[in-house]
C-alpha atoms as a PDB file:
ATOM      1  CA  UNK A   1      -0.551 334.223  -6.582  1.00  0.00           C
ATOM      2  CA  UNK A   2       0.668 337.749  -7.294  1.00  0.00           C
ATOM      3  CA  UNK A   3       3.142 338.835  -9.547  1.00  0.00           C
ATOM      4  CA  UNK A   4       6.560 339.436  -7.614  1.00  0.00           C
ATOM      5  CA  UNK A   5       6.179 343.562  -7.987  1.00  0.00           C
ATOM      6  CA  UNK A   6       2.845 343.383  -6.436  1.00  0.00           C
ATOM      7  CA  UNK A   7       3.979 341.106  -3.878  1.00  0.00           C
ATOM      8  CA  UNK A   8       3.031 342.803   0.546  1.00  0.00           C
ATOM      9  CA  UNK A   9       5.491 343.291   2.287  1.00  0.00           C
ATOM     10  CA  UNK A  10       3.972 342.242   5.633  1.00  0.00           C
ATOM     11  CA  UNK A  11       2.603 338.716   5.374  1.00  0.00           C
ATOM     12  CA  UNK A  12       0.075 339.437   7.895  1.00  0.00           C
ATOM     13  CA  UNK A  13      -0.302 343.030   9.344  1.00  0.00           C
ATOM     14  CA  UNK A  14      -2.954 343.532  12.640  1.00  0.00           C
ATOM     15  CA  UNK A  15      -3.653 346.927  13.673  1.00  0.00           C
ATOM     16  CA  UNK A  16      -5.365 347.732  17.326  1.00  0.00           C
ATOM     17  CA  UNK A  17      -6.619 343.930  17.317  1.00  0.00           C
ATOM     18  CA  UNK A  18      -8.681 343.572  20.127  1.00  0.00           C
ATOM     19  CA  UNK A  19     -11.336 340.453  21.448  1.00  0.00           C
ATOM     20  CA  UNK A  20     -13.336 340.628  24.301  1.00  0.00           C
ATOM     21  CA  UNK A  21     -15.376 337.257  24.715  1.00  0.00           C
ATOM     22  CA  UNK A  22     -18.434 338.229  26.692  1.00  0.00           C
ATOM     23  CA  UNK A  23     -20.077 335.372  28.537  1.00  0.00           C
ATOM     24  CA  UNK A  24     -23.849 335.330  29.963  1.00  0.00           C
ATOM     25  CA  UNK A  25     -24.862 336.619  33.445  1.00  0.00           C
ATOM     26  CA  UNK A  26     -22.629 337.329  35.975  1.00  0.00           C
ATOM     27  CA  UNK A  27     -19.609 336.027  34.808  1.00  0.00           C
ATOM     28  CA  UNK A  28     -17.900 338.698  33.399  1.00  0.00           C
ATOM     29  CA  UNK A  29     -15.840 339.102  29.985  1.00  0.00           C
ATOM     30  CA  UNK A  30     -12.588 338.155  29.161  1.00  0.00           C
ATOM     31  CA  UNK A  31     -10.493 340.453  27.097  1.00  0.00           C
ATOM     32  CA  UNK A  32      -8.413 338.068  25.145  1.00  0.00           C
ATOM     33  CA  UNK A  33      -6.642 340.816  22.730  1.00  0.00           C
ATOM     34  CA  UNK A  34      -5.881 343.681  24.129  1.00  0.00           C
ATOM     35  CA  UNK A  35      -5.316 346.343  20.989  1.00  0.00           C
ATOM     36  CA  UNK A  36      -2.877 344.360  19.729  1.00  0.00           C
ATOM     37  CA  UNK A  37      -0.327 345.805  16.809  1.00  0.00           C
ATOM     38  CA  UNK A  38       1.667 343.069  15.068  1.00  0.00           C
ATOM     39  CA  UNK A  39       3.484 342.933  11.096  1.00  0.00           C
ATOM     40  CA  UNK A  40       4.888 339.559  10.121  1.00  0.00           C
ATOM     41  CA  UNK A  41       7.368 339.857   7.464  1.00  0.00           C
ATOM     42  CA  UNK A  42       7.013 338.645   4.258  1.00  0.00           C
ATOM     43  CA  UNK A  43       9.406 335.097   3.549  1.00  0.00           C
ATOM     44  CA  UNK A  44      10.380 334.167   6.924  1.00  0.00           C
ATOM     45  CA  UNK A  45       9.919 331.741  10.034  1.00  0.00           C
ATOM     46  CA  UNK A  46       7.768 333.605  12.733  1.00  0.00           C
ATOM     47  CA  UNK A  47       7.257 332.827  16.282  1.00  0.00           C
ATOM     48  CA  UNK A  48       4.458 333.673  17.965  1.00  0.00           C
ATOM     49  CA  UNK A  49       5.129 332.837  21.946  1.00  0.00           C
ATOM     50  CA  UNK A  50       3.096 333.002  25.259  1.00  0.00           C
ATOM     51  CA  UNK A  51       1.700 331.526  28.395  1.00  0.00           C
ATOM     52  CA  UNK A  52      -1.380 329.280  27.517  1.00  0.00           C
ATOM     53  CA  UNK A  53      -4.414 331.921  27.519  1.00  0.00           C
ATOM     54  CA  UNK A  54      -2.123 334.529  26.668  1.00  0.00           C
ATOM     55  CA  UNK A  55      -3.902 335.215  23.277  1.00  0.00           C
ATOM     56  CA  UNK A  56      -2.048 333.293  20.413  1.00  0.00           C
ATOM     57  CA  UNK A  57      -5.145 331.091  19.661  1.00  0.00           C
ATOM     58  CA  UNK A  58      -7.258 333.603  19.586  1.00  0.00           C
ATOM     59  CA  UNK A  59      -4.961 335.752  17.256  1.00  0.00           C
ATOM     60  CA  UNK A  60      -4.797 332.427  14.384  1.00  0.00           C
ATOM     61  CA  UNK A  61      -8.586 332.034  14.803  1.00  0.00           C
ATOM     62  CA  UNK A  62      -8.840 335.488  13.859  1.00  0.00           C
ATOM     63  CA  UNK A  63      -6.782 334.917  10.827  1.00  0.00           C
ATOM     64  CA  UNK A  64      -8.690 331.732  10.060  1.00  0.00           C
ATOM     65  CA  UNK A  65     -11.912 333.624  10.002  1.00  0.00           C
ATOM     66  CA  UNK A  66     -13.193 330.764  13.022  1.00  0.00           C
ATOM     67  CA  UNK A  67     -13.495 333.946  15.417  1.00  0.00           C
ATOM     68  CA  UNK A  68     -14.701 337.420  15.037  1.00  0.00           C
ATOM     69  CA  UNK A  69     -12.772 340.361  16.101  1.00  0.00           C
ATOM     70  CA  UNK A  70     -14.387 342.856  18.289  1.00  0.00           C
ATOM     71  CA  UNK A  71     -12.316 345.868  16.905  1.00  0.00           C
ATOM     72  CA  UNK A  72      -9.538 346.746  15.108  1.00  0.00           C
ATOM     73  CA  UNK A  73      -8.026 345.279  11.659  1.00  0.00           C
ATOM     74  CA  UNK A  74      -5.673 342.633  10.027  1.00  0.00           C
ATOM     75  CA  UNK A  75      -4.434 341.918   6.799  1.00  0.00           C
ATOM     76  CA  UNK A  76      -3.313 338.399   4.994  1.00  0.00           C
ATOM     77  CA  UNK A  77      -0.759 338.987   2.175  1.00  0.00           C
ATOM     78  CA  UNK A  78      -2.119 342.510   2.082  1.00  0.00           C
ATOM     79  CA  UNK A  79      -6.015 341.445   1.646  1.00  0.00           C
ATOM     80  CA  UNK A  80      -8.330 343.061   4.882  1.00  0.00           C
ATOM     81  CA  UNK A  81     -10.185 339.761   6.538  1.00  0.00           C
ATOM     82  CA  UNK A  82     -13.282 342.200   6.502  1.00  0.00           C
ATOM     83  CA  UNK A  83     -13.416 343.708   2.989  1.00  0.00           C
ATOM     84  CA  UNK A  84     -11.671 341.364   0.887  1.00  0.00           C
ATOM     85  CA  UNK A  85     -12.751 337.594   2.745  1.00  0.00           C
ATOM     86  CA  UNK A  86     -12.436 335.248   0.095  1.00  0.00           C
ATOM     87  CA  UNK A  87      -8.791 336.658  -0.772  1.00  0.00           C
ATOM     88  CA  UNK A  88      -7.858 336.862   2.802  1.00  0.00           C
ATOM     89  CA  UNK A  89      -8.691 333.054   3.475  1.00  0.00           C
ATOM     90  CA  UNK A  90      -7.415 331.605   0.427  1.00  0.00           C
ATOM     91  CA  UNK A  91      -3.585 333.377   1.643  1.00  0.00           C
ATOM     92  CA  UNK A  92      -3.375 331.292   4.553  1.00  0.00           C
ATOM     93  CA  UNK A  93      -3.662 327.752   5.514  1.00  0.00           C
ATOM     94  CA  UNK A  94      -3.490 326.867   9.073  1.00  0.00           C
ATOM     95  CA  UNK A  95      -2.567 323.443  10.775  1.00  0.00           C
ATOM     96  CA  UNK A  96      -4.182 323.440  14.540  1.00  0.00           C
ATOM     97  CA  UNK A  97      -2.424 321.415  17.156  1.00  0.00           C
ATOM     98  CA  UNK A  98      -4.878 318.709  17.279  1.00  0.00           C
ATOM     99  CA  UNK A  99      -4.704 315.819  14.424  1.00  0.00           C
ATOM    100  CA  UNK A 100      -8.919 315.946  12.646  1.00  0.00           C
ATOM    101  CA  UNK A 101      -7.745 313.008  10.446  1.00  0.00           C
ATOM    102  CA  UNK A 102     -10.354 310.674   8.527  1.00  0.00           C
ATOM    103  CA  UNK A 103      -9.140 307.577   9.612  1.00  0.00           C
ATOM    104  CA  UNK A 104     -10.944 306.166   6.766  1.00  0.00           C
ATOM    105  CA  UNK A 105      -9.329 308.106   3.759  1.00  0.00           C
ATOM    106  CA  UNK A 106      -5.800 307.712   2.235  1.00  0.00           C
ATOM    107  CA  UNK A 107      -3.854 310.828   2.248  1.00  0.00           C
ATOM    108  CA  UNK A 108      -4.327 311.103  -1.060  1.00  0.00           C
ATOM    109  CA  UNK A 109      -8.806 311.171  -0.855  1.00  0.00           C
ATOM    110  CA  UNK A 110      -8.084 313.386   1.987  1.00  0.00           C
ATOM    111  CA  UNK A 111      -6.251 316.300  -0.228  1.00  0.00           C
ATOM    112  CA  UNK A 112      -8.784 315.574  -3.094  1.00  0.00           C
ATOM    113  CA  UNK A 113     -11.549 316.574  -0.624  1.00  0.00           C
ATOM    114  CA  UNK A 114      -9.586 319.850   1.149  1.00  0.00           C
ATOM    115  CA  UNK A 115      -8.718 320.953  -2.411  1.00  0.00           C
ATOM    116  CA  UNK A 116     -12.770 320.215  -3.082  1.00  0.00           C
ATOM    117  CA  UNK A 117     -13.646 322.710  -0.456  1.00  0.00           C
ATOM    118  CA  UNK A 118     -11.489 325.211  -1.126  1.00  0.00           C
ATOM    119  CA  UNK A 119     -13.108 325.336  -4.631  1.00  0.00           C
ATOM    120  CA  UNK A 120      -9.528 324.062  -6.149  1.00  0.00           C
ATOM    121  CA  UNK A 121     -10.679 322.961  -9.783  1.00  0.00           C
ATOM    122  CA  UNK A 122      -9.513 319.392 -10.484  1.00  0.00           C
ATOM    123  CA  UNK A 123      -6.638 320.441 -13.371  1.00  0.00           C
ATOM    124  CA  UNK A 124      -5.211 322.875 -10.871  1.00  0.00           C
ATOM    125  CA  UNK A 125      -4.457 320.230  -7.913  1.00  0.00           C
ATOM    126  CA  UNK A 126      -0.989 319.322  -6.920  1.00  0.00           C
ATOM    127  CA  UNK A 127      -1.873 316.661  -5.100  1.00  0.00           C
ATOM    128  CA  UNK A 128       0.648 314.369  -5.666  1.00  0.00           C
ATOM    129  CA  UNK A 129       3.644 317.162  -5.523  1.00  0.00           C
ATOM    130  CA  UNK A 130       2.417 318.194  -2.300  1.00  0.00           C
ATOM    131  CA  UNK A 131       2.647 314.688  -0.831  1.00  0.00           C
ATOM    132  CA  UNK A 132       5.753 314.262  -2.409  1.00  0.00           C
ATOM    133  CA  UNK A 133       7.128 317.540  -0.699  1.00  0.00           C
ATOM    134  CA  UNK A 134       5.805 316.117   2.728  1.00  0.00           C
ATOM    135  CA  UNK A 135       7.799 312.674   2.090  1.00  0.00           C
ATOM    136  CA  UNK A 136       4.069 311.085   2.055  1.00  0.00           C
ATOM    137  CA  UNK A 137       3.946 310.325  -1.366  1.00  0.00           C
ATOM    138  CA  UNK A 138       4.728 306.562  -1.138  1.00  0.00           C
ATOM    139  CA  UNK A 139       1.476 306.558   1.462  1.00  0.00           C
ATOM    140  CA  UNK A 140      -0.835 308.538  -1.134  1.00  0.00           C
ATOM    141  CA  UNK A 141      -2.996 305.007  -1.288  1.00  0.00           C
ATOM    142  CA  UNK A 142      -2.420 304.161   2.546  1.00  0.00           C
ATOM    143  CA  UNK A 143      -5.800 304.669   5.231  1.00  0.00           C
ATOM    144  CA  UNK A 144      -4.931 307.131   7.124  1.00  0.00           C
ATOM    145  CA  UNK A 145      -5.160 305.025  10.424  1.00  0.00           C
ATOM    146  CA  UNK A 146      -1.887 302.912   9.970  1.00  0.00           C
ATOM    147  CA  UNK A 147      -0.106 306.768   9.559  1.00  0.00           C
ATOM    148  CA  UNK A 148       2.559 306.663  12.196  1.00  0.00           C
ATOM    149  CA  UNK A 149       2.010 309.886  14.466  1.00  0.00           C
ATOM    150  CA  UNK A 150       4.711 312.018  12.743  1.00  0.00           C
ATOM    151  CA  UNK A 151       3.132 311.097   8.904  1.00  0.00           C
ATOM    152  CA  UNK A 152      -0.268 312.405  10.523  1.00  0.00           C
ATOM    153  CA  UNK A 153       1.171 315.463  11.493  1.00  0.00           C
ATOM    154  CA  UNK A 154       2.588 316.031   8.256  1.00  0.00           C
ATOM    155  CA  UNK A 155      -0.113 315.181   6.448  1.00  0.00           C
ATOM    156  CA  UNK A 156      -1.823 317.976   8.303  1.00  0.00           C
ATOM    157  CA  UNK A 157       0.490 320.207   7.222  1.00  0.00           C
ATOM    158  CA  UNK A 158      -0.438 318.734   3.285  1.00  0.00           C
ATOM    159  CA  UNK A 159      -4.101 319.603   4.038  1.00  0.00           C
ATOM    160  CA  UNK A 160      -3.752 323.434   4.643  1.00  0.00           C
ATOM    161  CA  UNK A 161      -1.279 323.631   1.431  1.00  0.00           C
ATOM    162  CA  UNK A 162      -4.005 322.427  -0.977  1.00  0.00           C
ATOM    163  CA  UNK A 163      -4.965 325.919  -2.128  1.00  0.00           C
ATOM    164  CA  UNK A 164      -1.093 327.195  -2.247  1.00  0.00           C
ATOM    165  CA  UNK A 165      -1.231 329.562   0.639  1.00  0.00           C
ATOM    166  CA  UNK A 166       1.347 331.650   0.550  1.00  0.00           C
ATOM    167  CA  UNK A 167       1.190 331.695   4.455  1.00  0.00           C
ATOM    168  CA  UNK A 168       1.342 329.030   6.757  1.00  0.00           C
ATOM    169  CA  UNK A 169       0.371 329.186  10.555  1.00  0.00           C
ATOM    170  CA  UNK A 170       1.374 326.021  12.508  1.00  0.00           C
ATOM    171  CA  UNK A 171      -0.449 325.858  15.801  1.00  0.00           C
ATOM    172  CA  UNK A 172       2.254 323.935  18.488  1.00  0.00           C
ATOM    173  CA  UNK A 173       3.598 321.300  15.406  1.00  0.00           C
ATOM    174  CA  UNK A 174       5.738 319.276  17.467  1.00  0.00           C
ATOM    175  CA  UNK A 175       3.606 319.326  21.085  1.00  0.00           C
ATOM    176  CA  UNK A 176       3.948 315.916  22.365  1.00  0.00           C
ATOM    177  CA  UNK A 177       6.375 314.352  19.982  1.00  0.00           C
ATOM    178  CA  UNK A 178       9.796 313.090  20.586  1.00  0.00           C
ATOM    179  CA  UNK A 179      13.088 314.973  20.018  1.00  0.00           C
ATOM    180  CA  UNK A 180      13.897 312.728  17.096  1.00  0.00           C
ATOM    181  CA  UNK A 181      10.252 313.239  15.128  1.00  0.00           C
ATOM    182  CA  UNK A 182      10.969 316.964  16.820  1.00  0.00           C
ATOM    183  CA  UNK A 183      13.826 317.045  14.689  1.00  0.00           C
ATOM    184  CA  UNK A 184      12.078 315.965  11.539  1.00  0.00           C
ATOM    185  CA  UNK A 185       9.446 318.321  11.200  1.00  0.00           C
ATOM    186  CA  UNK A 186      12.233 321.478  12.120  1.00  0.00           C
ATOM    187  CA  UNK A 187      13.487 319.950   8.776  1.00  0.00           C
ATOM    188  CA  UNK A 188      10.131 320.479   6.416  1.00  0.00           C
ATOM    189  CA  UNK A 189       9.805 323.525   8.157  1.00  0.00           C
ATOM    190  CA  UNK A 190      12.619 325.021   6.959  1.00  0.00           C
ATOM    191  CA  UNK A 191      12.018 323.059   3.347  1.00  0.00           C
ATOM    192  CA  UNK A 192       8.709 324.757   3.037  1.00  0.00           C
ATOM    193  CA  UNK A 193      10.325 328.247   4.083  1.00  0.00           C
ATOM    194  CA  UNK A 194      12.763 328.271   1.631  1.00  0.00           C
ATOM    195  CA  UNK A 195      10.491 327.113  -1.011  1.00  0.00           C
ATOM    196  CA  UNK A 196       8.861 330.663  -0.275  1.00  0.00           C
ATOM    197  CA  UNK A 197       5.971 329.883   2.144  1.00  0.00           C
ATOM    198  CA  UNK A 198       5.849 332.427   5.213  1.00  0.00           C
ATOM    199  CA  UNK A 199       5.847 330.532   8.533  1.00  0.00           C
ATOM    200  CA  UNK A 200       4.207 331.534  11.431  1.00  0.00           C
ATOM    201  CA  UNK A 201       4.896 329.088  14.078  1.00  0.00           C
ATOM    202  CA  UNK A 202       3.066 328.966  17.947  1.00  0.00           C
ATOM    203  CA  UNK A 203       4.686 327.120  20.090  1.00  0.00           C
ATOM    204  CA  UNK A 204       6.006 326.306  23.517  1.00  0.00           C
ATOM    205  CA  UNK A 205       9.370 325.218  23.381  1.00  0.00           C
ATOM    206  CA  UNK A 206      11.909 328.007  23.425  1.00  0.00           C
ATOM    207  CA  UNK A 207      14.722 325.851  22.107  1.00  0.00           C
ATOM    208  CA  UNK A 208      12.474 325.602  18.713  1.00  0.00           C
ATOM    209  CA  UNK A 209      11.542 328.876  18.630  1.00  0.00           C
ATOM    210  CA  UNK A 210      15.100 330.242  19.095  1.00  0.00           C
ATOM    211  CA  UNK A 211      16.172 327.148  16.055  1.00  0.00           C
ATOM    212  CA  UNK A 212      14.307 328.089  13.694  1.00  0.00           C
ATOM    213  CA  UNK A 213      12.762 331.681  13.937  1.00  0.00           C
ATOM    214  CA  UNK A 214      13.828 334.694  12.575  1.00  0.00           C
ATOM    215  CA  UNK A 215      11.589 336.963  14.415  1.00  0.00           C
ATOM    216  CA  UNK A 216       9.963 336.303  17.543  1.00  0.00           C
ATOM    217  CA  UNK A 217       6.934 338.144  19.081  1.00  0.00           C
ATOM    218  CA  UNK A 218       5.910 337.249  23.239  1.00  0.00           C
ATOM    219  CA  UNK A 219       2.263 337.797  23.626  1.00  0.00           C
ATOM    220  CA  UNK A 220       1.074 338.099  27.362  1.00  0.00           C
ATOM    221  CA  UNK A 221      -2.483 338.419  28.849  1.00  0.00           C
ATOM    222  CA  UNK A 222      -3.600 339.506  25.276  1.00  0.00           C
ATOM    223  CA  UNK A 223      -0.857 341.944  24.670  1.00  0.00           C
ATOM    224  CA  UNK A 224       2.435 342.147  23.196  1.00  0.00           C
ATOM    225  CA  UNK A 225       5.267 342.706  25.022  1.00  0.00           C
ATOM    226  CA  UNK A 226       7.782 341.767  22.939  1.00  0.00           C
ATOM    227  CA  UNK A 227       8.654 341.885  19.455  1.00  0.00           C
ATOM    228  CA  UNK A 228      12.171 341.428  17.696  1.00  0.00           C
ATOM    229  CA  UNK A 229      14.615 339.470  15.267  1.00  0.00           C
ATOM    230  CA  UNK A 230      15.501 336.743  17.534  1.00  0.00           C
ATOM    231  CA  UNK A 231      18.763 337.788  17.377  1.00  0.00           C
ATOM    232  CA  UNK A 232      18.398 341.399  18.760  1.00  0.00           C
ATOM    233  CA  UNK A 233      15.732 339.539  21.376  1.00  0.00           C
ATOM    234  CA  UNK A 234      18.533 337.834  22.583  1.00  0.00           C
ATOM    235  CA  UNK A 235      20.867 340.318  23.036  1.00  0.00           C
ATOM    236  CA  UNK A 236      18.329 342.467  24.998  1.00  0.00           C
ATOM    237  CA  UNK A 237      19.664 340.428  27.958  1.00  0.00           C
ATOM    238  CA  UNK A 238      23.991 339.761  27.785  1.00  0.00           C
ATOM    239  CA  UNK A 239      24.447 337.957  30.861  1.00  0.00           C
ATOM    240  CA  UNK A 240      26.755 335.984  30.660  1.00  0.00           C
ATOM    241  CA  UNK A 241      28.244 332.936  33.415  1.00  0.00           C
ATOM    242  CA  UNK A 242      32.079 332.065  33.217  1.00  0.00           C
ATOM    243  CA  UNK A 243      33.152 328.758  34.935  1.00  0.00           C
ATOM    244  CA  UNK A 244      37.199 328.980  35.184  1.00  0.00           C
ATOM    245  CA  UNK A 245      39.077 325.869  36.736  1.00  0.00           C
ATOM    246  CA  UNK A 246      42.179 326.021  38.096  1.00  0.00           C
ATOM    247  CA  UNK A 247      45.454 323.751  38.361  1.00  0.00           C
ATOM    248  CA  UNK A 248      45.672 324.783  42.074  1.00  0.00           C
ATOM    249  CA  UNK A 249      42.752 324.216  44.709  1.00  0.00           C
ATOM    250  CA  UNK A 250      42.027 326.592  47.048  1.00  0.00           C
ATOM    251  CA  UNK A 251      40.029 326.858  50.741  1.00  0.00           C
ATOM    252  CA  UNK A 252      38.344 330.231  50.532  1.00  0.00           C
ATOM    253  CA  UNK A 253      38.079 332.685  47.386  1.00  0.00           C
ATOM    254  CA  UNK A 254      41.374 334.751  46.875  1.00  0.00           C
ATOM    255  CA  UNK A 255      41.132 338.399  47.707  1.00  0.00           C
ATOM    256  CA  UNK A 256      42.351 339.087  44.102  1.00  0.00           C
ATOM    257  CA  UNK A 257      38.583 338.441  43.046  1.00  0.00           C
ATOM    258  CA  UNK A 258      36.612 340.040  45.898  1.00  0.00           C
ATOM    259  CA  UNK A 259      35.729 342.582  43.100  1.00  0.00           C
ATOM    260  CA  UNK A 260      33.751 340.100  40.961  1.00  0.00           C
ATOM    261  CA  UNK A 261      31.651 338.686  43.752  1.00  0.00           C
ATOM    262  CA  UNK A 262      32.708 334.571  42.421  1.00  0.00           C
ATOM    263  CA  UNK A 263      31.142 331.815  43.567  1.00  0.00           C
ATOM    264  CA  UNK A 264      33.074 328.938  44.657  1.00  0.00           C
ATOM    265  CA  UNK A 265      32.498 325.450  43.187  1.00  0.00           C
ATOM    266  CA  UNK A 266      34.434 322.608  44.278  1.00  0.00           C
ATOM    267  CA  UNK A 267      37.950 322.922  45.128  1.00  0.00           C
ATOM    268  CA  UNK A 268      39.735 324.813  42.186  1.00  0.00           C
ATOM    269  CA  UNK A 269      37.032 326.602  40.597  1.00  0.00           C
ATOM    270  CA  UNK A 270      35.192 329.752  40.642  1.00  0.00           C
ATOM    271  CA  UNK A 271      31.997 331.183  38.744  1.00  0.00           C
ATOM    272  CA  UNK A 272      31.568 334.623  37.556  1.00  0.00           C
ATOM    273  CA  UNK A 273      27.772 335.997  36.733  1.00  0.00           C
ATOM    274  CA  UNK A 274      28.666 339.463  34.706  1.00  0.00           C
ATOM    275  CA  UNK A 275      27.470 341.415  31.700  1.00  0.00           C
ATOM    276  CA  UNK A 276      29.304 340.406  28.217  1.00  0.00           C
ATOM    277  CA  UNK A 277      29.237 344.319  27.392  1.00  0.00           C
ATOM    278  CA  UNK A 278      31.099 344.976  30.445  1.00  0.00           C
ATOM    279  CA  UNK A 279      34.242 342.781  29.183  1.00  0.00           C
ATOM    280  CA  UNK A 280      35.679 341.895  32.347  1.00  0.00           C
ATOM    281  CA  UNK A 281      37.788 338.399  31.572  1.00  0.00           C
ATOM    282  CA  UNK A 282      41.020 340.227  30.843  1.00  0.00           C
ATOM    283  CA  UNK A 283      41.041 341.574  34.732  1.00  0.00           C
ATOM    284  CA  UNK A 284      39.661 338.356  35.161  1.00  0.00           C
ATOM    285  CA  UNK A 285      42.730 336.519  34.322  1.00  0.00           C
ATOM    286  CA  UNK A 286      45.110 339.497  35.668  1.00  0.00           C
ATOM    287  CA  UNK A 287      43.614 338.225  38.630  1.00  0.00           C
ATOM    288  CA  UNK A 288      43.870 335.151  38.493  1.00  0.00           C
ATOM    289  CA  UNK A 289      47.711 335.822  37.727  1.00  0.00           C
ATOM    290  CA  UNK A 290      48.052 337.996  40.642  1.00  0.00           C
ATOM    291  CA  UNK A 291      46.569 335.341  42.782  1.00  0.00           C
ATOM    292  CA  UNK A 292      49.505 333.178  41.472  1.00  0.00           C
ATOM    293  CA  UNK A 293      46.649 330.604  39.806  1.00  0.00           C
ATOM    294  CA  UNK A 294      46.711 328.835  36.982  1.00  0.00           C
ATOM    295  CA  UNK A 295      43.533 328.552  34.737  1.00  0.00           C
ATOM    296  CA  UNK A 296      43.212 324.976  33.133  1.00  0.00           C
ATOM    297  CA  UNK A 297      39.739 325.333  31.574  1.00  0.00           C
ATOM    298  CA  UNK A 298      37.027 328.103  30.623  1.00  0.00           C
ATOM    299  CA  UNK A 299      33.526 327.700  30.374  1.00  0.00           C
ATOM    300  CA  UNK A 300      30.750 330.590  29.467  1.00  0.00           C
ATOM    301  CA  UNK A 301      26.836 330.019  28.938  1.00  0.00           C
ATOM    302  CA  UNK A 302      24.731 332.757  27.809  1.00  0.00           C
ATOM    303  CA  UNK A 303      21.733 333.775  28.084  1.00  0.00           C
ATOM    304  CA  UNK A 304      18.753 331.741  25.890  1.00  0.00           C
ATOM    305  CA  UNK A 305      15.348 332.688  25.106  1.00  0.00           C
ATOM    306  CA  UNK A 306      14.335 330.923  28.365  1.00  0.00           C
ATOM    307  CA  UNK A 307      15.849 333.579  30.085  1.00  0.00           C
ATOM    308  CA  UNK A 308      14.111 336.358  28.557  1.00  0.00           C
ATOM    309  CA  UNK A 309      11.080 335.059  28.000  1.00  0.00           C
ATOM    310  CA  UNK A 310      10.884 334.776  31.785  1.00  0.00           C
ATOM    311  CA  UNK A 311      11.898 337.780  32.576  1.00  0.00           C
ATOM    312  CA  UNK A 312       9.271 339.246  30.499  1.00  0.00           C
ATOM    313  CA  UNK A 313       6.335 337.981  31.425  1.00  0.00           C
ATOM    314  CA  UNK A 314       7.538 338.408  34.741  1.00  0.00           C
ATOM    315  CA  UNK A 315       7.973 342.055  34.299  1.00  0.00           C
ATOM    316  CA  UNK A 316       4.520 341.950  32.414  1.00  0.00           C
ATOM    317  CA  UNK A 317       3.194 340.533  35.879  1.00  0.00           C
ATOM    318  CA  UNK A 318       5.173 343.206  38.257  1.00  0.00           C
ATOM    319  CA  UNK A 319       4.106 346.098  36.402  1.00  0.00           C
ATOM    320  CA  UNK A 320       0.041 344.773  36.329  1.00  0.00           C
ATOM    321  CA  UNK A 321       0.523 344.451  39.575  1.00  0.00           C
ATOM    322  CA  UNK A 322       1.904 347.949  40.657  1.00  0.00           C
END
């Protein structure tokens, strides 16, 4: 590990990235990375989103050093995957969606033999700390088979950490797990970020992406379309809905708020679609007052990731094709 000074300050940096996959005959070629241009800062949670085929797969396999790029460069904790292999690889360890578990090894035989292949001399293994980290530690001597589905996982997670990578790519971590096991692994996420490993996280549930990322880039038929703190992301769109219920039903929408185009629900309530920059509750209310109503409860609901993320690849999909 580097000394602090020398430390990158892009965890992983692609420039013009671009994979074409060319098949045999007269099937074509797919071009899976489109030129891509990406920096992942150094120290926090990143989220790497898209449509399945959109690219992210191929992007980590590039990383990984399972797939060869057709042009372009990238960078792990500031060593080229080209020029400088060996450094490149041992920066990252990367946990793929599906669980390649030994059913026959403890977790314990199972790190011994990662660390083995990573060329991790035996004095220099923290096997036991890493377990411990992962709450595993009490399993060290278990087989791997009686592992309940959210130990595996994490004990996936204790594989790629054998050589102390300072980055981390988790490839969909909680696909097909339930909210509570969901919950659970957010947790040692966040442990192992703050313990100073850069996350990059695929995934495709919005809801985690918007928990626990700090940055968020949407890839889309190999390119990216997006890329922003998830913060700024969300406030690209400020929609906003306000639900206001009233003390006094009413028949038809009072002409005091033909101006705001409301939808009625129920009897003594109206909904407002309207952009948060454009401020309009205090006319809102004036008329609601001028309309001699009484508002007993407000509701808003703003816009998620969801929303964006839909609206971008949808965009992505007008403008291919205009």
């Amino acid at each position: 590990m580097r000394d602090q000074a020398a430390l990158p300050e892009n965890a992983v940096e692609a420039k013009g990235l671009d994979k074409v996959y060319r098949a045999s005959g007269k099937t074509g070629e797919k071009h899976a990375l489109k030129a891509i241009d990406l920096a992942i800062p150094r120290g926090g949670i990143f989220g790497l989103l898209g449509p399945n085929g959109a690219g992210k797969s191929t992007f980590i396999n590039i990383l990984a050093g399972l797939v060869n790029k057709t042009g372009g460069s990238a960078a792990i904790w500031g060593y080229d995957i080209d020029r400088q292999t060996r450094q490149a690889r041992a920066s990252i360890g990367v946990v793929p969606q599906e669980l390649n578990i030994d059913p026959f090894f403890t977790p314990f035989e199972l790190l011994e033999l990662q660390a083995g292949l990573y060329g991790v001399p035996p004095k220099e293994r923290q096997t036991m700390d890493i377990l411990e980290r992962l709450g595993l530690a009490d399993k060290s001597d278990a087989y791997a088979r009686t592992l309940s589905g959210g130990m595996r996982r994490r004990l996936m997670v204790a594989k790629a950490m054998v050589h102390n990578p300072p980055v981390l790519v988790l490839d969909e971590p909680t696909a097909g797990v339930d909210i509570e096991l969901r919950q659970q692994l957010w947790s040692q996420v966040r442990e192992l970020n703050e313990s100073g490993v850069t996350i990059v996280l695929t995934t495709h549930y919005l809801e985690e992406a918007e928990e626990l990322c700090d940055e968020i880039a949407i890839i889309h038929h190999g390119e990216v379309i997006a890329c922003d703190p998830t913060q700024t992301l969300l406030r690209r769109l400020d929609n906003k809905t306000l639900t206001i219920t009233f003390a006094e039903p009413f028949d038809a929408i009072p002409a005091d708020f033909t101006a705001f185009q409301p939808e009625k629900v129920g009897e003594q309530a109206l909904r407002f679609q309207y952009r948060a920059s454009d401020s309009p509750l205090p006319k809102i209310l004036a008329a609601a007052t001028q309309a001699r109503l009484t508002p007993v409860d407000v509701s808003t609901l703003e816009t998620d990731l969801e929303d964006i993320f839909l609206q971008l690849t949808r965009g992505a999909h007008e403008r291919e094709a205009s």
